[in-house]
PDB file of N, CA and C in Angstrom:
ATOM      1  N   UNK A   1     -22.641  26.855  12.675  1.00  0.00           N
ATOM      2  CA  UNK A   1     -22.394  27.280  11.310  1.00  0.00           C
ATOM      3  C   UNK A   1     -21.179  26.566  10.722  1.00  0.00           C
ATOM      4  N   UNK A   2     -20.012  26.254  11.248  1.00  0.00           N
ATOM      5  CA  UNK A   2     -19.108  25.643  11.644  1.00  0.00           C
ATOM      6  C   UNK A   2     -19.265  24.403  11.112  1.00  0.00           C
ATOM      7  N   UNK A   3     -19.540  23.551  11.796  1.00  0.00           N
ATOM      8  CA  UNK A   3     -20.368  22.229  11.121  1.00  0.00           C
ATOM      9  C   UNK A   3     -20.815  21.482  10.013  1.00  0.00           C
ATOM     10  N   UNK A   4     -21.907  23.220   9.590  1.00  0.00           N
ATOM     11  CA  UNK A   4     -22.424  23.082   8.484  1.00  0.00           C
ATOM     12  C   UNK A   4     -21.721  23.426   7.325  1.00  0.00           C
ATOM     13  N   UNK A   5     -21.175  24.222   7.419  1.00  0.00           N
ATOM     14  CA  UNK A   5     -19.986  23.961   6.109  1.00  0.00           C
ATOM     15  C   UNK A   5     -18.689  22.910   6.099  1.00  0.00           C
ATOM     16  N   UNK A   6     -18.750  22.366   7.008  1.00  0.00           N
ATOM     17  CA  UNK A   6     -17.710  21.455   7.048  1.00  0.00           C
ATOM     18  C   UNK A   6     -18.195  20.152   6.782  1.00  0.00           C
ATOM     19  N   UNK A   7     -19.854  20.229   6.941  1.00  0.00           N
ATOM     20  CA  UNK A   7     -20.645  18.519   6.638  1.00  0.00           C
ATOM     21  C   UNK A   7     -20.889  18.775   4.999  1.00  0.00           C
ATOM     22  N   UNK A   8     -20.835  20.276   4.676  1.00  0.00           N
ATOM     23  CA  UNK A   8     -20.357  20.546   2.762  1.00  0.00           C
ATOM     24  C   UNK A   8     -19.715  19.931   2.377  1.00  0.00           C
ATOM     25  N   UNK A   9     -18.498  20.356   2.878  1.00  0.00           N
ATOM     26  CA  UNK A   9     -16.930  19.716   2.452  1.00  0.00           C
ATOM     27  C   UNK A   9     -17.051  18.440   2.586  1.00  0.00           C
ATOM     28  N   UNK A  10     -17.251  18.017   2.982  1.00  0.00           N
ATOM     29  CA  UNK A  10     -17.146  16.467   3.263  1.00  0.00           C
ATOM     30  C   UNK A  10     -17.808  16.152   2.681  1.00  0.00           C
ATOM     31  N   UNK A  11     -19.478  16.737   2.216  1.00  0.00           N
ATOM     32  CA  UNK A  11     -20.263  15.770   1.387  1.00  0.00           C
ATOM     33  C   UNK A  11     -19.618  15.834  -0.546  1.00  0.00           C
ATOM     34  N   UNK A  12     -18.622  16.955  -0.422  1.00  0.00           N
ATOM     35  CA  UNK A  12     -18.302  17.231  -1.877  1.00  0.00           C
ATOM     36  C   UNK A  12     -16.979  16.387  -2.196  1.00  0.00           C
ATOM     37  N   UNK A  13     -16.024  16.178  -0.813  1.00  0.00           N
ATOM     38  CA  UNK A  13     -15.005  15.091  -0.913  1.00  0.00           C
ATOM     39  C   UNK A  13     -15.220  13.776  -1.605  1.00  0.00           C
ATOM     40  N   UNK A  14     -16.662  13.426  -0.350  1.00  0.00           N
ATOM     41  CA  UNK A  14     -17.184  11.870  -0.923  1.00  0.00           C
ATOM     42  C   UNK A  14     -17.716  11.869  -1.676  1.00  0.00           C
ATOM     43  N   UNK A  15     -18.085  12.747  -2.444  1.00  0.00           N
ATOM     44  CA  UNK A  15     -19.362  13.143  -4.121  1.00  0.00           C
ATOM     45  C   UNK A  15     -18.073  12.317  -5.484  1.00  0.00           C
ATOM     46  N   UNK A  16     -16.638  13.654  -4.839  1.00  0.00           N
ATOM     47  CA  UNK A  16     -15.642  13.463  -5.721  1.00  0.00           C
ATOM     48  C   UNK A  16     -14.736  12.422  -5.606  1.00  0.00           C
ATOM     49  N   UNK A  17     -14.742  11.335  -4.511  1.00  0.00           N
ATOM     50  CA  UNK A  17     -13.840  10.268  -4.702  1.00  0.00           C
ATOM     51  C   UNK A  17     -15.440   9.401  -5.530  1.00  0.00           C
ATOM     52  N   UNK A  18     -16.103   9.589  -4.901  1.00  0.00           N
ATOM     53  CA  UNK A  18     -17.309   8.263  -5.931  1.00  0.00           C
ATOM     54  C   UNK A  18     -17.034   8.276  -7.230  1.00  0.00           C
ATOM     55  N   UNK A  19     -16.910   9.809  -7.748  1.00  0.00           N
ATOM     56  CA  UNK A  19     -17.220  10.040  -9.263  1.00  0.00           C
ATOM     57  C   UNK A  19     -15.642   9.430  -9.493  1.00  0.00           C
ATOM     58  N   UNK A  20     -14.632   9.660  -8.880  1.00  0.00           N
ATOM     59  CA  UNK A  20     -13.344   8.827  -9.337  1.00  0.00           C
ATOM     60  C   UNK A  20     -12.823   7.610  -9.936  1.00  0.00           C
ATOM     61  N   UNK A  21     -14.233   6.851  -8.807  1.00  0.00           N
ATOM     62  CA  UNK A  21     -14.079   5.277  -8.702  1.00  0.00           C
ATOM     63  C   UNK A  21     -14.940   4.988  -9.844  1.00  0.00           C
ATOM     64  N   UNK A  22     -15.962   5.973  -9.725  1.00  0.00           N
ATOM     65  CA  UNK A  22     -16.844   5.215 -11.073  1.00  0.00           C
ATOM     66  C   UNK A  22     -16.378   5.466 -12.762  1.00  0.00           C
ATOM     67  N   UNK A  23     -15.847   6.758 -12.084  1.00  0.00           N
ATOM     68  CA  UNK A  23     -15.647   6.989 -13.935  1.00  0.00           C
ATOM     69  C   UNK A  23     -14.118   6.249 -14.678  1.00  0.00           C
ATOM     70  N   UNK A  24     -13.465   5.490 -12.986  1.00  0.00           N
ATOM     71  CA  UNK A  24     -12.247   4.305 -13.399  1.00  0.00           C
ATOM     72  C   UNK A  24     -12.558   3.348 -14.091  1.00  0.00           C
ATOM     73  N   UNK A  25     -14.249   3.119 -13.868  1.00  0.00           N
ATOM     74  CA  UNK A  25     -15.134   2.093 -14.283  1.00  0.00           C
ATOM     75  C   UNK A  25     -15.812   2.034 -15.733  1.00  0.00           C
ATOM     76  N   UNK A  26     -15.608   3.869 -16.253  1.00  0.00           N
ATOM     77  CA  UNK A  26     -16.428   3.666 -17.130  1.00  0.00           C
ATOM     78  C   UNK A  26     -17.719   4.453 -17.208  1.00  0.00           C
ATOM     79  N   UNK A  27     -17.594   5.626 -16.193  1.00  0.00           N
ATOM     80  CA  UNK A  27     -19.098   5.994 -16.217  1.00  0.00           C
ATOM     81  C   UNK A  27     -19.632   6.709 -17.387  1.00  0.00           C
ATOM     82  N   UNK A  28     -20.736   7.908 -16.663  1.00  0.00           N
ATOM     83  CA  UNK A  28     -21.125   8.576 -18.133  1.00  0.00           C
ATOM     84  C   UNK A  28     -19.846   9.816 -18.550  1.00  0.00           C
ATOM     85  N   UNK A  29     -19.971  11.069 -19.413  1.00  0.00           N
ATOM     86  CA  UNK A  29     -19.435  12.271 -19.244  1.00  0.00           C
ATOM     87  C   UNK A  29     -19.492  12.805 -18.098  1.00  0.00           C
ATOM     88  N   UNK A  30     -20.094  13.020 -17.549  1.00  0.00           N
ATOM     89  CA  UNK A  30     -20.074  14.039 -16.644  1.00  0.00           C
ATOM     90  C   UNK A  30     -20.010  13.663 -15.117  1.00  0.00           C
ATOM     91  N   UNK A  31     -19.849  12.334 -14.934  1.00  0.00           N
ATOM     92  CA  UNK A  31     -18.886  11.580 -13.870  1.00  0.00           C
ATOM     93  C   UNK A  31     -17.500  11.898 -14.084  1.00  0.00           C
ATOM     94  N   UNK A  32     -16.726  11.618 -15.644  1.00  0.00           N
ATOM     95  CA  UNK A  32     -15.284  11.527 -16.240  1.00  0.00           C
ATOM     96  C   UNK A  32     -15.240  13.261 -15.920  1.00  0.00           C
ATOM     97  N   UNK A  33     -15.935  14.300 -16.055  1.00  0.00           N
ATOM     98  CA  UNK A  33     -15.678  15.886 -15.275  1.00  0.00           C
ATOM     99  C   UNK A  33     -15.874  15.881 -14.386  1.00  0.00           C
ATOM    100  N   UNK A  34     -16.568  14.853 -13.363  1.00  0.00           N
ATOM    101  CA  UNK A  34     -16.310  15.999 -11.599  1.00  0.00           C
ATOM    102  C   UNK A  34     -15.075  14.978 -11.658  1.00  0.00           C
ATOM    103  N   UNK A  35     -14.549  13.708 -12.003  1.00  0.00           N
ATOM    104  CA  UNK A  35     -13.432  12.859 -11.442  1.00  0.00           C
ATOM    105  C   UNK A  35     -12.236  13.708 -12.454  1.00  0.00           C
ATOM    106  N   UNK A  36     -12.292  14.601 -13.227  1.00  0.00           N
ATOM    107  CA  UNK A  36     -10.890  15.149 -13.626  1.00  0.00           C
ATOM    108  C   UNK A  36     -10.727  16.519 -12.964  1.00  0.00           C
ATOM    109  N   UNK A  37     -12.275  16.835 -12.957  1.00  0.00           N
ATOM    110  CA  UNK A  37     -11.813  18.040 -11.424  1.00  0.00           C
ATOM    111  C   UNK A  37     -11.420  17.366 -10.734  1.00  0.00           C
ATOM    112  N   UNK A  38     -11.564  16.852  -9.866  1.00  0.00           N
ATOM    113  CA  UNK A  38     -11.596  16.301  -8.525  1.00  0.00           C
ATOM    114  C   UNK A  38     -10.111  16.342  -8.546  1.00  0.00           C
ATOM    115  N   UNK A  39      -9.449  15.182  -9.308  1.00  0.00           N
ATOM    116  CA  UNK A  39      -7.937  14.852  -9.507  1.00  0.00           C
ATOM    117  C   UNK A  39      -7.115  16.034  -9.870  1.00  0.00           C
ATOM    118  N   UNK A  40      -7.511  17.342 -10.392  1.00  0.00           N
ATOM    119  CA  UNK A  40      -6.918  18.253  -9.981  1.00  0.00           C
ATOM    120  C   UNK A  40      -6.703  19.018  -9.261  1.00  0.00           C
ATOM    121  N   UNK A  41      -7.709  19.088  -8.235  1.00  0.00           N
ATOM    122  CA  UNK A  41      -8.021  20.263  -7.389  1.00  0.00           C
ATOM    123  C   UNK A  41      -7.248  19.558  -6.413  1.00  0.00           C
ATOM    124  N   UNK A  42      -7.101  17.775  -6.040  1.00  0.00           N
ATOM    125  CA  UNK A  42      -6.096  17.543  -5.275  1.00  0.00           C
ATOM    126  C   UNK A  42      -4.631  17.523  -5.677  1.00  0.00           C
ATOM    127  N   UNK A  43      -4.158  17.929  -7.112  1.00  0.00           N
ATOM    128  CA  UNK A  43      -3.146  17.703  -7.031  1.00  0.00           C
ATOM    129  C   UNK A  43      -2.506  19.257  -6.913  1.00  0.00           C
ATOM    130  N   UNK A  44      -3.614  20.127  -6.790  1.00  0.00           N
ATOM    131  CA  UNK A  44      -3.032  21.508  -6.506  1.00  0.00           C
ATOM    132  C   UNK A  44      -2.936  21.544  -5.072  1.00  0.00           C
ATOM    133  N   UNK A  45      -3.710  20.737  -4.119  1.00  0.00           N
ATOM    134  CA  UNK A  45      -3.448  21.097  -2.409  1.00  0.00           C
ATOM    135  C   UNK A  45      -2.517  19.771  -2.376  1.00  0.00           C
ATOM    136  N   UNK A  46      -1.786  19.047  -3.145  1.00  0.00           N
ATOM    137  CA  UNK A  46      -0.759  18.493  -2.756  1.00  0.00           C
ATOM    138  C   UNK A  46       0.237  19.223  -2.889  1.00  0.00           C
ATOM    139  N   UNK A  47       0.708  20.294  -3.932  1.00  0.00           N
ATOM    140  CA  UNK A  47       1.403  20.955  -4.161  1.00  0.00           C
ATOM    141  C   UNK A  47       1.500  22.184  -3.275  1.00  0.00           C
ATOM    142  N   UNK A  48       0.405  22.545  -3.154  1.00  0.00           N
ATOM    143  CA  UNK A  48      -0.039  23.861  -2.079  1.00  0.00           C
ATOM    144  C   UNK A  48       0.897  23.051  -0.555  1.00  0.00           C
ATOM    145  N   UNK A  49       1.109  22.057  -0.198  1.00  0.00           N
ATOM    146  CA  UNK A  49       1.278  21.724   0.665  1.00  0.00           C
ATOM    147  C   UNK A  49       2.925  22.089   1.062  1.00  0.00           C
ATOM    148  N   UNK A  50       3.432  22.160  -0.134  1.00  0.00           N
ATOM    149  CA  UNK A  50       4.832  23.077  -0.299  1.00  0.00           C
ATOM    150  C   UNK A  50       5.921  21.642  -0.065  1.00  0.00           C
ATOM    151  N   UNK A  51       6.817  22.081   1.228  1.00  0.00           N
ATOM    152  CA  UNK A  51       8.013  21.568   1.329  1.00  0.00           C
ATOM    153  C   UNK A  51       7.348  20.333   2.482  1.00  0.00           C
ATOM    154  N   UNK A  52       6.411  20.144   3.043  1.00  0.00           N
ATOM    155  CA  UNK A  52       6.004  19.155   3.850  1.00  0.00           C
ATOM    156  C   UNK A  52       6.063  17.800   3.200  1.00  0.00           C
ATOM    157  N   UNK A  53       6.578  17.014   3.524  1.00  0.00           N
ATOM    158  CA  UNK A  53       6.943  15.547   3.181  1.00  0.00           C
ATOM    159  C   UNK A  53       6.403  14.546   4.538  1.00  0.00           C
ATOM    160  N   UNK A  54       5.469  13.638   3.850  1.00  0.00           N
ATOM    161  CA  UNK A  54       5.482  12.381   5.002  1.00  0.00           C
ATOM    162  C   UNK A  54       7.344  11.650   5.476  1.00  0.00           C
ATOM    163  N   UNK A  55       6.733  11.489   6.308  1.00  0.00           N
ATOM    164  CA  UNK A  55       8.300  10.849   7.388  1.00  0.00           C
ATOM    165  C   UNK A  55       7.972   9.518   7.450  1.00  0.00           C
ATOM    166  N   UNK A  56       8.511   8.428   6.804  1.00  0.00           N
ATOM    167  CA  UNK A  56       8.740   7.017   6.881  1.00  0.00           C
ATOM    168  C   UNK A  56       8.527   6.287   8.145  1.00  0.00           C
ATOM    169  N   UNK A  57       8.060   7.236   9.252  1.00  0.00           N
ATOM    170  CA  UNK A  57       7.827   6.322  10.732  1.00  0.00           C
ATOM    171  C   UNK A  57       9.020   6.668  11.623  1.00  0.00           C
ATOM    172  N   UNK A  58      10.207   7.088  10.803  1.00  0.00           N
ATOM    173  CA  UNK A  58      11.447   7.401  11.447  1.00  0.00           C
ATOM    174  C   UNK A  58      11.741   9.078  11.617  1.00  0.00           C
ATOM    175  N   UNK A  59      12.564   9.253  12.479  1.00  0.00           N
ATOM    176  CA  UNK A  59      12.701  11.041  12.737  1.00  0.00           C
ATOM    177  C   UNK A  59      13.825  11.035  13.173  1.00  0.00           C
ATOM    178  N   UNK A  60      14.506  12.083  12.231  1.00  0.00           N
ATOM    179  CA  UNK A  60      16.081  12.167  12.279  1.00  0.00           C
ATOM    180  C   UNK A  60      16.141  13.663  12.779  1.00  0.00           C
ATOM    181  N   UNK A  61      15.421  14.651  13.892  1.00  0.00           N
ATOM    182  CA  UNK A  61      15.193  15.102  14.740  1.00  0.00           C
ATOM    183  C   UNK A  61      15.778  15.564  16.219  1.00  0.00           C
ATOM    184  N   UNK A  62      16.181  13.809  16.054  1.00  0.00           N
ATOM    185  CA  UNK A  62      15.525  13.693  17.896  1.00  0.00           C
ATOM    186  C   UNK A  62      16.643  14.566  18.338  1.00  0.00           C
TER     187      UNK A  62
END
């Protein structure tokens, strides 16, 4: 069951980067709406992501 909602997600990821690339291009309406959803719904789980920051390769940690 597991799986199968997760081969969802994934098929709705790659649905919404296509409609991104195409409607960069020019597509119809309703490419230019799943690619302005799309670009929001990630910029809310970038934010959702809180205080987590990528680390430059370096770790001041050790």
């Amino acid at each position: 069951m597991e799986v199968l909602v997760l081969s969802c997600v994934l098929a709705l990821v790659l649905g919404g980067c296509v409609c991104v690339v195409w409607a960069a291009r020019g597509g119809p309406r309703w490419v230019r709406a799943v690619a302005a959803v799309t670009v929001a719904v990630g910029r809310v789980m970038s934010q959702a992501g809180g205080g987590r920051r990528r680390s430059g390769g370096t770790s001041s940690d050790d």
